[in-house]
PDB file of N, CA and C in Angstrom:
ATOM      1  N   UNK A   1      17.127 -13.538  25.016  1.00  0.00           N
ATOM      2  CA  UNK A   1      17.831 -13.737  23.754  1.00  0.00           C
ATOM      3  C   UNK A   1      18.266 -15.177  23.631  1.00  0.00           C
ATOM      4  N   UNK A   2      18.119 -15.941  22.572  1.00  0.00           N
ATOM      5  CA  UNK A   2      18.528 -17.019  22.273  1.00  0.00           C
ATOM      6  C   UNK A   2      19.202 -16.864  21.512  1.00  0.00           C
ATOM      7  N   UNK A   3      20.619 -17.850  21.829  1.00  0.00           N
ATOM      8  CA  UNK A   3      21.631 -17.709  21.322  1.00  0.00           C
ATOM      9  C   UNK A   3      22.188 -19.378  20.687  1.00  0.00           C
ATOM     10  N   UNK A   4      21.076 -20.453  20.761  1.00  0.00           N
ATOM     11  CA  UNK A   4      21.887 -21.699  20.189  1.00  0.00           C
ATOM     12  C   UNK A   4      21.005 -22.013  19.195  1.00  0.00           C
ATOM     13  N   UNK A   5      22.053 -22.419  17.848  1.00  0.00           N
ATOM     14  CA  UNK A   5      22.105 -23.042  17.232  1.00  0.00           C
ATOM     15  C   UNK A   5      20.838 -21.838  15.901  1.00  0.00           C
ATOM     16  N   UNK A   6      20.310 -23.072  15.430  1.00  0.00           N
ATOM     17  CA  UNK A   6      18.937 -21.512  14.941  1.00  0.00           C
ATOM     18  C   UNK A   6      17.730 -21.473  15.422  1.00  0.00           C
ATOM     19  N   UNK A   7      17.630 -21.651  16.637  1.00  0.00           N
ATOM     20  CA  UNK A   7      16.931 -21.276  17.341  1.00  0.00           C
ATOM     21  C   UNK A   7      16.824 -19.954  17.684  1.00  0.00           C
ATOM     22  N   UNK A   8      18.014 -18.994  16.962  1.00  0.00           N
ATOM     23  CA  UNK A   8      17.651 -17.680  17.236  1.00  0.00           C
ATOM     24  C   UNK A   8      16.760 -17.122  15.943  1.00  0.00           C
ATOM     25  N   UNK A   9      17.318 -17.829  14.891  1.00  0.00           N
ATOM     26  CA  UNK A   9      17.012 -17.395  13.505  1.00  0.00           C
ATOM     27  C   UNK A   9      15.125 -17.491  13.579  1.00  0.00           C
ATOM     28  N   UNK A  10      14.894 -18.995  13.962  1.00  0.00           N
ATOM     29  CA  UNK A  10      13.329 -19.253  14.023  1.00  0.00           C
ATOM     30  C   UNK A  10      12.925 -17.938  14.930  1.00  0.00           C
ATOM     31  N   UNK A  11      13.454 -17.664  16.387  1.00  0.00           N
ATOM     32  CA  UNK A  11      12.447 -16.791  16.518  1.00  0.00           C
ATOM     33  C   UNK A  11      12.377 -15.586  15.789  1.00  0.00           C
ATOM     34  N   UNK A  12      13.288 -15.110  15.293  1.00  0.00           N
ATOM     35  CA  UNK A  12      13.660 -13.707  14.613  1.00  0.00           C
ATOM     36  C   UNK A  12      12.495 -13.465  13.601  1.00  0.00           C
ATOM     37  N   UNK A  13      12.405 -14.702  12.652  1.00  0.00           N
ATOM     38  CA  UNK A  13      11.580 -14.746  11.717  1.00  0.00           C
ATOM     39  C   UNK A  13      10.173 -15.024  12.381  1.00  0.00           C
ATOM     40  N   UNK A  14      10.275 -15.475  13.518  1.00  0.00           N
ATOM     41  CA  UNK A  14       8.563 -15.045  14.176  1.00  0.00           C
ATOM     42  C   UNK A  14       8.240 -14.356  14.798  1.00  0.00           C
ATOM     43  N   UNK A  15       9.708 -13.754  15.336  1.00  0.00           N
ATOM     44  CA  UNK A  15       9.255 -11.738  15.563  1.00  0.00           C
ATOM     45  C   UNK A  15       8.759 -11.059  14.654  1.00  0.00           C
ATOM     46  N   UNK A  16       9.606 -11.144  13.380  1.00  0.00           N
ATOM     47  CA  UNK A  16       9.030 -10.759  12.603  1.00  0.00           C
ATOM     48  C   UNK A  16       7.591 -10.367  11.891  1.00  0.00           C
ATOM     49  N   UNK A  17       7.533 -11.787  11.482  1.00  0.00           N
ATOM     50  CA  UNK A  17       6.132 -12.089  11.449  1.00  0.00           C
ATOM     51  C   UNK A  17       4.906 -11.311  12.397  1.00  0.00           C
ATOM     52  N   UNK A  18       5.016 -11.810  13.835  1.00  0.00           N
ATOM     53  CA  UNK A  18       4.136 -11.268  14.729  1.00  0.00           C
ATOM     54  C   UNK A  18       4.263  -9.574  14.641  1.00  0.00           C
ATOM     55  N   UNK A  19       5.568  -8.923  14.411  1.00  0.00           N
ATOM     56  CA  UNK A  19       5.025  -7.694  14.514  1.00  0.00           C
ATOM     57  C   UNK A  19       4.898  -6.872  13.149  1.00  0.00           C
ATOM     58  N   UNK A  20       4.879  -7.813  12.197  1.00  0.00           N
ATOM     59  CA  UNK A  20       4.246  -7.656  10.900  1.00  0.00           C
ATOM     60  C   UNK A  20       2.416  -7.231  10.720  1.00  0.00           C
ATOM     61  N   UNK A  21       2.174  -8.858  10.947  1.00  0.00           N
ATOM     62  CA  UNK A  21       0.980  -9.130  11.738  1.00  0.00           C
ATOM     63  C   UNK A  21       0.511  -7.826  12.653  1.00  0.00           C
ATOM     64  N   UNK A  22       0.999  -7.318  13.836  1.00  0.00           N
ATOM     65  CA  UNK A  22       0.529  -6.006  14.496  1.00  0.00           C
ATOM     66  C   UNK A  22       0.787  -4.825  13.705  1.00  0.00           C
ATOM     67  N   UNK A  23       1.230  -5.226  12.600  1.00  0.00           N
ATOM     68  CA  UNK A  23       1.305  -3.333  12.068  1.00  0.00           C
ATOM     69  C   UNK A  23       2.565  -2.754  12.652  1.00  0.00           C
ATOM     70  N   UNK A  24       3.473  -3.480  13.096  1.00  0.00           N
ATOM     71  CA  UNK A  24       4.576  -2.668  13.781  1.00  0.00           C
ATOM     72  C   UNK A  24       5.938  -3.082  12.824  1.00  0.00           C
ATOM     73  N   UNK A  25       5.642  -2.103  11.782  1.00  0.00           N
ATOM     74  CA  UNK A  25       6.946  -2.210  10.934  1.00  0.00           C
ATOM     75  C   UNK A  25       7.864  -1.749  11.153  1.00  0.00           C
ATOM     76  N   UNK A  26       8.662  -0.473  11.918  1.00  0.00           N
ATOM     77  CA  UNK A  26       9.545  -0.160  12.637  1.00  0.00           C
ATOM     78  C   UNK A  26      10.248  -1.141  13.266  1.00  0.00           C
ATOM     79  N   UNK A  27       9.160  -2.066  14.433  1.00  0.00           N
ATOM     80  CA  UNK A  27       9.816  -3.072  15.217  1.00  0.00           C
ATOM     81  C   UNK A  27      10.394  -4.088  14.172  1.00  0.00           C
ATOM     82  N   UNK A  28       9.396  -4.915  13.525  1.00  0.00           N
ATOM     83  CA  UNK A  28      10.070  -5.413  12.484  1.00  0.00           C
ATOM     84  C   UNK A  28      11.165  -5.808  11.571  1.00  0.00           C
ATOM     85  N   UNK A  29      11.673  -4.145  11.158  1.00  0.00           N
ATOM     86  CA  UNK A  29      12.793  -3.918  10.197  1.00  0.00           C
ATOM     87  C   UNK A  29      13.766  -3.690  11.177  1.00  0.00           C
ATOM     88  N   UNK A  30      14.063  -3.746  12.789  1.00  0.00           N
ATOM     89  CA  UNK A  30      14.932  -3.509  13.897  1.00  0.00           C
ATOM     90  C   UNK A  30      15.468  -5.085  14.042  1.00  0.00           C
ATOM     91  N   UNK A  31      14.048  -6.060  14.038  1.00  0.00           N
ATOM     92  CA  UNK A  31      14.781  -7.194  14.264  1.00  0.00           C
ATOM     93  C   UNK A  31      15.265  -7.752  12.793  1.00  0.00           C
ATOM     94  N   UNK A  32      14.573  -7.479  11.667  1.00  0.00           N
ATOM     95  CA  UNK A  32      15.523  -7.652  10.544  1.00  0.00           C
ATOM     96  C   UNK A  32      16.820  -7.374  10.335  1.00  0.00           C
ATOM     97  N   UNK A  33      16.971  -6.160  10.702  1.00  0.00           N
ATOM     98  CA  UNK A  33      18.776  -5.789  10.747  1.00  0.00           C
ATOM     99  C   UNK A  33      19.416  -6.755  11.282  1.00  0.00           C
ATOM    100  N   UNK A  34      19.233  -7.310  12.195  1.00  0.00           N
ATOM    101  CA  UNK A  34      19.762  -8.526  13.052  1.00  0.00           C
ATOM    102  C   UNK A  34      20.118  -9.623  12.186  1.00  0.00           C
ATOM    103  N   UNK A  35      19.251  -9.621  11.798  1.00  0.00           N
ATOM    104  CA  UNK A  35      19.095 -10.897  10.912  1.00  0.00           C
ATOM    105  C   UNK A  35      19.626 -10.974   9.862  1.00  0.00           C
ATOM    106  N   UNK A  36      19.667 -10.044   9.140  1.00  0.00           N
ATOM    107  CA  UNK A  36      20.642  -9.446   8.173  1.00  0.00           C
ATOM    108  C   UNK A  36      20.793 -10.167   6.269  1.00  0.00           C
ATOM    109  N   UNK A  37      19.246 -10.554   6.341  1.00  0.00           N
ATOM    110  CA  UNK A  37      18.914 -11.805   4.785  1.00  0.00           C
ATOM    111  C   UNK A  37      18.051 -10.629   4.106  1.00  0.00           C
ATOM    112  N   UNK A  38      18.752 -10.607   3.049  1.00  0.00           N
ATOM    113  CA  UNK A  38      17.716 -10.132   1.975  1.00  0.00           C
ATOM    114  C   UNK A  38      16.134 -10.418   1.531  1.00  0.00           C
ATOM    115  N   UNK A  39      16.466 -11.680   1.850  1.00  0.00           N
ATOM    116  CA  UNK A  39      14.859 -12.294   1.751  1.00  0.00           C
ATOM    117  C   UNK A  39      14.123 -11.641   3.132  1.00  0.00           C
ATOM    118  N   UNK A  40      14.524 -11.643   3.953  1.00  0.00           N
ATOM    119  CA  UNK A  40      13.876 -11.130   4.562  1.00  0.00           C
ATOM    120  C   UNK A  40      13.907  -9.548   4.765  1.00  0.00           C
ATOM    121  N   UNK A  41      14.533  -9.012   4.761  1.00  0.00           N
ATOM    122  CA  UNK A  41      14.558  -7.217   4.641  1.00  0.00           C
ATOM    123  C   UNK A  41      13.437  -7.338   3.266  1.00  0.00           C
ATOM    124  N   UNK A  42      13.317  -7.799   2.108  1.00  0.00           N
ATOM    125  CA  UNK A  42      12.227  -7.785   1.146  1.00  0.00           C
ATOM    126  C   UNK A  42      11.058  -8.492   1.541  1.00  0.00           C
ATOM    127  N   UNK A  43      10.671  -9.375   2.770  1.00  0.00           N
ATOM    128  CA  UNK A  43       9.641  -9.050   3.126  1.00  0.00           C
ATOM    129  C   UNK A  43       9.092  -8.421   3.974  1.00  0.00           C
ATOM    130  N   UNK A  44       9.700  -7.579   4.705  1.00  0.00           N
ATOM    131  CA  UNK A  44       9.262  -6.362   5.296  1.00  0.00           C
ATOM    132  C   UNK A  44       9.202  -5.717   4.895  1.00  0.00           C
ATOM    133  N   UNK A  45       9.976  -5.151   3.871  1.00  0.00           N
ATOM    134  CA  UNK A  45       9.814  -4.013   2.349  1.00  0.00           C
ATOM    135  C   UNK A  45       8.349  -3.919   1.789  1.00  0.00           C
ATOM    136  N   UNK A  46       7.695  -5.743   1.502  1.00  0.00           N
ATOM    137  CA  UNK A  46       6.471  -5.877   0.933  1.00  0.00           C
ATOM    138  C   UNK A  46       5.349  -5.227   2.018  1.00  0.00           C
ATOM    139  N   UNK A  47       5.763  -5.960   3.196  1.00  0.00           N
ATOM    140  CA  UNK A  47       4.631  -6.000   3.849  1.00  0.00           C
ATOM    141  C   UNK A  47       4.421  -4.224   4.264  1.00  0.00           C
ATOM    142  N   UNK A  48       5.860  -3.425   4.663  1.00  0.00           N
ATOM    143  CA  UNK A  48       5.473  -2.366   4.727  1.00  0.00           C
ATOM    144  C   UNK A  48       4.635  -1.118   3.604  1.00  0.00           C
ATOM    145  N   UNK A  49       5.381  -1.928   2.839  1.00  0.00           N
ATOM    146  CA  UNK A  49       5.101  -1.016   1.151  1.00  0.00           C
ATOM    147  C   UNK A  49       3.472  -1.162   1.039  1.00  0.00           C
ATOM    148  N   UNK A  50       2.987  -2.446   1.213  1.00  0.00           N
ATOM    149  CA  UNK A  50       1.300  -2.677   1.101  1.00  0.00           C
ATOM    150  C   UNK A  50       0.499  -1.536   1.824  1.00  0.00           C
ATOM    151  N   UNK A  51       1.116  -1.460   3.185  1.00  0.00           N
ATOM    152  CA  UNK A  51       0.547  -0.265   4.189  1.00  0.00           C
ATOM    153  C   UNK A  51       0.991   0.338   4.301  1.00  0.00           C
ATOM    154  N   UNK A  52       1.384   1.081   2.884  1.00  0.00           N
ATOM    155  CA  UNK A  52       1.530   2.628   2.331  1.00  0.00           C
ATOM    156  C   UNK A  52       2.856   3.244   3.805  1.00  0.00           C
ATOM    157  N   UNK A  53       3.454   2.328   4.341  1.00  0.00           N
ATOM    158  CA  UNK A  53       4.661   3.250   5.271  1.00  0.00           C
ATOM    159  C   UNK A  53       6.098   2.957   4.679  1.00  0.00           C
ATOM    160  N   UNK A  54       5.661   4.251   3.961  1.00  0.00           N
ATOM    161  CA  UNK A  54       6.721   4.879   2.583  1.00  0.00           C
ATOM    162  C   UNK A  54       8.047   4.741   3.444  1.00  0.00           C
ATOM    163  N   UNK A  55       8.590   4.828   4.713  1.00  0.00           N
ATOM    164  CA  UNK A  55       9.481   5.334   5.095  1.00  0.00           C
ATOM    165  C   UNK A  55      10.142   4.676   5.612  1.00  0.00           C
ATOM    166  N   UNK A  56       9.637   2.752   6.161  1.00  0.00           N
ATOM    167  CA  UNK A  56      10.510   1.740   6.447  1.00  0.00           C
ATOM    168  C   UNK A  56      10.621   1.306   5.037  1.00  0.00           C
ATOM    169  N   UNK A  57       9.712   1.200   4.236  1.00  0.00           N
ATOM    170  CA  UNK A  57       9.934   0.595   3.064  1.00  0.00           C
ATOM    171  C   UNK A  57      11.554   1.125   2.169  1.00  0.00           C
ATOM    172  N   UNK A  58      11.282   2.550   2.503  1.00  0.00           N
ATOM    173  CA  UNK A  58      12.346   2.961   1.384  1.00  0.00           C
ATOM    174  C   UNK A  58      13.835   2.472   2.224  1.00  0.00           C
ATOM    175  N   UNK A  59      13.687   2.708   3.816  1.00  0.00           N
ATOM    176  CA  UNK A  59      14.550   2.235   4.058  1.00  0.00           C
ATOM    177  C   UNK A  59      15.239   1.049   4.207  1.00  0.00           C
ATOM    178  N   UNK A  60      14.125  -0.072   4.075  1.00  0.00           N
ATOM    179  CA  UNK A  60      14.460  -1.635   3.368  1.00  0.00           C
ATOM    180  C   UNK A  60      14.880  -1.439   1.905  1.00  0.00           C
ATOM    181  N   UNK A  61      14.371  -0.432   1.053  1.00  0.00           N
ATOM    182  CA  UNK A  61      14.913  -0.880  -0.460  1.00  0.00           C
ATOM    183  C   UNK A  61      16.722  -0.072  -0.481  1.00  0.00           C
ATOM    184  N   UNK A  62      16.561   1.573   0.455  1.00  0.00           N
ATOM    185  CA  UNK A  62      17.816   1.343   0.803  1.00  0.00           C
ATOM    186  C   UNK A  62      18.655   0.233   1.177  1.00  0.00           C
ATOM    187  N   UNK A  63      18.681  -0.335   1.824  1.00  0.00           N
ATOM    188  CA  UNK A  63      19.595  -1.398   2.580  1.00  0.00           C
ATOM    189  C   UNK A  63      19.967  -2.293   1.330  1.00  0.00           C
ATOM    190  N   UNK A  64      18.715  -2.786   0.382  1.00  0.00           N
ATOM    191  CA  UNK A  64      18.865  -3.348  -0.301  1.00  0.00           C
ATOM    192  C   UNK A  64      19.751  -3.181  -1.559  1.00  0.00           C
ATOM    193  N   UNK A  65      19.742  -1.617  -1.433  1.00  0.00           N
ATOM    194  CA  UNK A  65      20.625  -1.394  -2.776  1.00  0.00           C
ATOM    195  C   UNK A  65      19.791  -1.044  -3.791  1.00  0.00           C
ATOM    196  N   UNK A  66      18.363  -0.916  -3.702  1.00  0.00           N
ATOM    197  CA  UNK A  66      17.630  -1.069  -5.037  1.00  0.00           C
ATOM    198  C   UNK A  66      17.201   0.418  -5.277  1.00  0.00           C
ATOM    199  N   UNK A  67      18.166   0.754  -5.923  1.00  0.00           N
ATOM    200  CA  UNK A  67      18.025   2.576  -6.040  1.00  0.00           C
ATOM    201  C   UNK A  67      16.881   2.864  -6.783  1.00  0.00           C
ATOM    202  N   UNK A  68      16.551   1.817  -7.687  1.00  0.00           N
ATOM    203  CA  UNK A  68      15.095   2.275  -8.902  1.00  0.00           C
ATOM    204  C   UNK A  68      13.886   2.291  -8.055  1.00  0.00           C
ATOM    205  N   UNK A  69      13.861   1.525  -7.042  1.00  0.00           N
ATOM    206  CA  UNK A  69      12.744   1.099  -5.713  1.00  0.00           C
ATOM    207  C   UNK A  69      12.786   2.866  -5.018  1.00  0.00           C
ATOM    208  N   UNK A  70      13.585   3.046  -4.668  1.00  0.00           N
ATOM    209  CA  UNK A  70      14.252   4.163  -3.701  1.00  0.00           C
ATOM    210  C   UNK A  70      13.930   5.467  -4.411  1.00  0.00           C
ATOM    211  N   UNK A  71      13.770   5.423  -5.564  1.00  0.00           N
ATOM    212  CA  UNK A  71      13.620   6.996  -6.651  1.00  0.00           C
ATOM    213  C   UNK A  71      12.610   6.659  -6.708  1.00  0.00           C
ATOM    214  N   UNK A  72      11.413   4.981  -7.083  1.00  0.00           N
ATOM    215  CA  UNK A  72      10.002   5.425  -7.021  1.00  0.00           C
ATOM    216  C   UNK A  72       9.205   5.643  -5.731  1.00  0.00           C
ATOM    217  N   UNK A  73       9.725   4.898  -4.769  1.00  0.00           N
ATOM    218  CA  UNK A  73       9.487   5.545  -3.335  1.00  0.00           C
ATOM    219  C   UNK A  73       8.882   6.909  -3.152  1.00  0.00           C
ATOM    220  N   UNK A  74      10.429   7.387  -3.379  1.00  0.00           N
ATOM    221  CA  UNK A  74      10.329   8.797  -3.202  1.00  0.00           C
ATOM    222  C   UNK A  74       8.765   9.748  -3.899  1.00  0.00           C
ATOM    223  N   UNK A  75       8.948   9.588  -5.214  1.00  0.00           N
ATOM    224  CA  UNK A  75       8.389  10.112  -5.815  1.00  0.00           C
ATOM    225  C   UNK A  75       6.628   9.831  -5.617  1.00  0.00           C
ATOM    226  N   UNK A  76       6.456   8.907  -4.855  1.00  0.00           N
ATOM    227  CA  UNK A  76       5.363   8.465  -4.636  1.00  0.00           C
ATOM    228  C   UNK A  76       5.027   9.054  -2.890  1.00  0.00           C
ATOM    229  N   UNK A  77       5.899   8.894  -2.788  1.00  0.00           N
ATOM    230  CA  UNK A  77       5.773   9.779  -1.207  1.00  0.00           C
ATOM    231  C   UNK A  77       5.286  11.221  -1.374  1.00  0.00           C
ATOM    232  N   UNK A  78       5.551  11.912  -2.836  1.00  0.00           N
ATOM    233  CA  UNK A  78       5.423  12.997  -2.794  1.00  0.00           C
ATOM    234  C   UNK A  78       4.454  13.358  -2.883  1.00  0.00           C
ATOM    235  N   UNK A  79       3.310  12.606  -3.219  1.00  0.00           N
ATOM    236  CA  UNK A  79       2.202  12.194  -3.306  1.00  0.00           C
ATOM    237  C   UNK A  79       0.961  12.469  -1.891  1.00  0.00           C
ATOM    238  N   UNK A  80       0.111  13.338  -1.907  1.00  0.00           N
ATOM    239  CA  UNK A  80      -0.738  13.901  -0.713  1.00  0.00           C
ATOM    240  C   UNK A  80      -2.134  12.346  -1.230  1.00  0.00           C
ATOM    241  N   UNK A  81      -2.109  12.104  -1.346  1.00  0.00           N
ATOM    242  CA  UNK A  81      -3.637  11.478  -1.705  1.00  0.00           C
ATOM    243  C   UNK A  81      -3.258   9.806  -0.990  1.00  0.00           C
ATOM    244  N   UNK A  82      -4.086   9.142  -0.070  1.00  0.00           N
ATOM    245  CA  UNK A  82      -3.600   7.856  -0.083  1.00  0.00           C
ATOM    246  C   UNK A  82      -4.039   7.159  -1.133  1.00  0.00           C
ATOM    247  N   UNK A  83      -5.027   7.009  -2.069  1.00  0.00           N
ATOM    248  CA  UNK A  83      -5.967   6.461  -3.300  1.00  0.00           C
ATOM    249  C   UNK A  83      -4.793   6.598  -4.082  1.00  0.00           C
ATOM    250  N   UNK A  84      -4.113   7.393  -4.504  1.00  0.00           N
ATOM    251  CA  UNK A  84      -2.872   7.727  -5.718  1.00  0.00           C
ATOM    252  C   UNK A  84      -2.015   6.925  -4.916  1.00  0.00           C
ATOM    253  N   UNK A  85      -1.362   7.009  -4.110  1.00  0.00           N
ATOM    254  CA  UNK A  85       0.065   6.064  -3.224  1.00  0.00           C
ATOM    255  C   UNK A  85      -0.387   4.567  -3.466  1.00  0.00           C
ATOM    256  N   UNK A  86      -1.656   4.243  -2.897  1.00  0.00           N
ATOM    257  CA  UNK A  86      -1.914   3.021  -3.075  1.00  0.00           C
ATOM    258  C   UNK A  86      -2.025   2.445  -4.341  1.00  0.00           C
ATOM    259  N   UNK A  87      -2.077   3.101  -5.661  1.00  0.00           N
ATOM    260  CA  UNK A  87      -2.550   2.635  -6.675  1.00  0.00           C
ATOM    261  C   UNK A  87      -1.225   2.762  -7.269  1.00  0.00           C
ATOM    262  N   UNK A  88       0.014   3.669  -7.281  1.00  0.00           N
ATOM    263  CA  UNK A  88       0.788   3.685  -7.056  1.00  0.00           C
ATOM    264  C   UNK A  88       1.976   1.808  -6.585  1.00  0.00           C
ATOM    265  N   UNK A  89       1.699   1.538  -5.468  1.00  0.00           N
ATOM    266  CA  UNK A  89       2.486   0.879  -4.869  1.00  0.00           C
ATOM    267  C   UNK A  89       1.498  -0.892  -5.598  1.00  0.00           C
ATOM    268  N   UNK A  90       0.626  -0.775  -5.896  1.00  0.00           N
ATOM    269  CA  UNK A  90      -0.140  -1.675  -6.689  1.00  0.00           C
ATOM    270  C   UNK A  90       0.581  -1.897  -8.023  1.00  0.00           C
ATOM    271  N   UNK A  91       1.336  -0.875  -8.324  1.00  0.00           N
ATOM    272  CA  UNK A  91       1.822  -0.842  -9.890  1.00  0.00           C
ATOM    273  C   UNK A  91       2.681  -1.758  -9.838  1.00  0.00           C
ATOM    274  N   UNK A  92       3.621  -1.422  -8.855  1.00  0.00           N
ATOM    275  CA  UNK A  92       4.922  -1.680  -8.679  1.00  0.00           C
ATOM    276  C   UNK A  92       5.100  -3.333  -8.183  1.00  0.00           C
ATOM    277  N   UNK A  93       4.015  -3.516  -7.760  1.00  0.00           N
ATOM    278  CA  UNK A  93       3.809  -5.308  -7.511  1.00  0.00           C
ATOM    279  C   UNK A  93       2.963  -5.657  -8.781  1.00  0.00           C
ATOM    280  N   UNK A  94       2.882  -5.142  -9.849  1.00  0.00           N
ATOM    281  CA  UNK A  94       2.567  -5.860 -10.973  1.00  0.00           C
ATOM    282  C   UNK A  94       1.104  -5.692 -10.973  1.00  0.00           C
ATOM    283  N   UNK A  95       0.148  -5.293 -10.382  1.00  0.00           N
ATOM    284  CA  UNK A  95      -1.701  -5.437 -10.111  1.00  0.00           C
ATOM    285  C   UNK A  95      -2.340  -4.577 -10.360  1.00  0.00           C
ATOM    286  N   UNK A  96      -2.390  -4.251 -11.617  1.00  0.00           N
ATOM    287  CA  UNK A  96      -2.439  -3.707 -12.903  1.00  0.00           C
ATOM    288  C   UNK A  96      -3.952  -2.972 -12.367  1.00  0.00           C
ATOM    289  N   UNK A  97      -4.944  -4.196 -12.078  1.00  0.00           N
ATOM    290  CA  UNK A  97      -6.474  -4.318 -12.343  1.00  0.00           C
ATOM    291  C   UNK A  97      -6.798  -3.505 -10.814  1.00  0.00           C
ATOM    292  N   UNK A  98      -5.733  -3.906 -10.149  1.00  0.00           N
ATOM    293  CA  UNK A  98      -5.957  -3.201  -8.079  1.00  0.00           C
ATOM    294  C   UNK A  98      -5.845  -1.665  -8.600  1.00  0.00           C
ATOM    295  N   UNK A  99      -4.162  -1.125  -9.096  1.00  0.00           N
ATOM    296  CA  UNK A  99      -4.188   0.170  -9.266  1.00  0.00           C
ATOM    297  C   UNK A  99      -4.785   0.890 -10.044  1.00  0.00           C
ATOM    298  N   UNK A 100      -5.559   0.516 -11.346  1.00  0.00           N
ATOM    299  CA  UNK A 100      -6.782   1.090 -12.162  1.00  0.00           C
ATOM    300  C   UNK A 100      -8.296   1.192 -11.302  1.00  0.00           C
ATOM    301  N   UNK A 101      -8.709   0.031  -9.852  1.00  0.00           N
ATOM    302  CA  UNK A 101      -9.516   0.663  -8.632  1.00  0.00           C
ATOM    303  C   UNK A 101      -9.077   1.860  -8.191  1.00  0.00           C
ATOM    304  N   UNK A 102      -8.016   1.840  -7.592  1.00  0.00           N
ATOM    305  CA  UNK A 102      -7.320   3.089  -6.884  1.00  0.00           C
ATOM    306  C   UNK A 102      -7.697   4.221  -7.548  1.00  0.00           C
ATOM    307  N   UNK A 103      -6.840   4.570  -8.788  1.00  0.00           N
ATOM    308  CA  UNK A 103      -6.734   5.247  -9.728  1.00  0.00           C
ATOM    309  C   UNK A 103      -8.192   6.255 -10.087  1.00  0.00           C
ATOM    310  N   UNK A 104      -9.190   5.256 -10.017  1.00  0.00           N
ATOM    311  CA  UNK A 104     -10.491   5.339 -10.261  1.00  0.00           C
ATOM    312  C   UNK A 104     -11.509   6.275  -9.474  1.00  0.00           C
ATOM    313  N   UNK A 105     -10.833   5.477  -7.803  1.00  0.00           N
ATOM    314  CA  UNK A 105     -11.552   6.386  -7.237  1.00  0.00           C
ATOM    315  C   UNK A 105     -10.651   7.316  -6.322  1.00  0.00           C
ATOM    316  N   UNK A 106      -9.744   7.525  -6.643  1.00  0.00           N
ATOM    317  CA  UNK A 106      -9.166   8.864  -6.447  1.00  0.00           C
ATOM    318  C   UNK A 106      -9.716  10.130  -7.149  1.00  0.00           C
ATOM    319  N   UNK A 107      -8.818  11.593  -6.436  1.00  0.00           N
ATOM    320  CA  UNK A 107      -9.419  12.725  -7.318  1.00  0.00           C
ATOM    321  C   UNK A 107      -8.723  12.718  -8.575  1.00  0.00           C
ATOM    322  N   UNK A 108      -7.970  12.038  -8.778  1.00  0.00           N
ATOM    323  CA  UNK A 108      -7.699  12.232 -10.043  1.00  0.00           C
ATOM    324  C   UNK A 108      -7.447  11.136 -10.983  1.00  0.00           C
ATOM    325  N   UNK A 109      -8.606  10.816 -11.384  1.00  0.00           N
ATOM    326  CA  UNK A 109      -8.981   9.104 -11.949  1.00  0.00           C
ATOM    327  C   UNK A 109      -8.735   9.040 -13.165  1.00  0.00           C
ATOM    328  N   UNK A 110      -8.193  10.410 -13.954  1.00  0.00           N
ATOM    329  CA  UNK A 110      -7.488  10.495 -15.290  1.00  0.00           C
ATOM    330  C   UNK A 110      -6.396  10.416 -15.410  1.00  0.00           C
ATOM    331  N   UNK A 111      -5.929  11.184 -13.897  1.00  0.00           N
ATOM    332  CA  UNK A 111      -4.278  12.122 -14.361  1.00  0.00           C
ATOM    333  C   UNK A 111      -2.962  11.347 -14.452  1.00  0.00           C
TER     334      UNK A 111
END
C-alpha cells in the first residue's frame, strides 16, 4: 500500500484501469470505493455497463445516486436475451445506429 502523497491515487487509477482491462469489474469497483471520485465510480459504471455486468454497474449508479440509471438497469436486467441488453445499454450511451444492430439481430427485431 502506498501511502505518500498521490502516489496512492496514481496507482488506484491504474488498478483500476488494469483490472478493467482484465474484465475484473468486481475488483475494480472495490478499489474504486477507496478512491471514492465520481468520475471514477462512472467509469467503471461505463466500462462495466458495456459488458453487459448489470450488477456492478447498477451498483456504481447506486452509489452514484442516479436512480433513473438504477430503474433502467433494472428493467433491462429483466431482460433473458444478451442481443436485447446490449442494444438496450447502447441506447442509453446515445448509439442509436449500435442498438438498431442489436435490435436487429435479436429474436425480437420489432418488439
Amino acid at each position: 500500500a502506498e501511502a505518500s502523497g498521490g502516489g496512492g491515487a496514481d496507482a488506484a487509477a491504474e488498478a483500476i484501469d488494469q483490472n478493467l482491462a482484465l474484465g475484473r469489474y468486481e475488483e475494480a469497483l472495490r478499489v474504486a470505493e477507496g478512491v471514492d471520485s465520481p468520475a471514477v465510480f462512472t467509469k467503471v459504471g461505463h466500462a462495466a455497463l458495456r459488458a453487459l455486468e448489470l450488477g456492478v454497474a447498477t451498483r456504481v449508479y447506486r452509489r452514484l445516486g442516479d436512480v433513473a440509471m438504477v430503474l433502467s438497469l433494472s428493467n433491462i436486467s429483466a431482460l433473458e436475451e444478451s442481443k436485447l441488453m446490449a442494444a438496450h445499454v447502447a441506447m442509453s450511451f446515445g448509439e442509436f445506429d449500435r442498438a438498431q444492430e442489436f435490435f436487429l439481430a435479436s429474436s425480437q427485431p420489432l418488439g
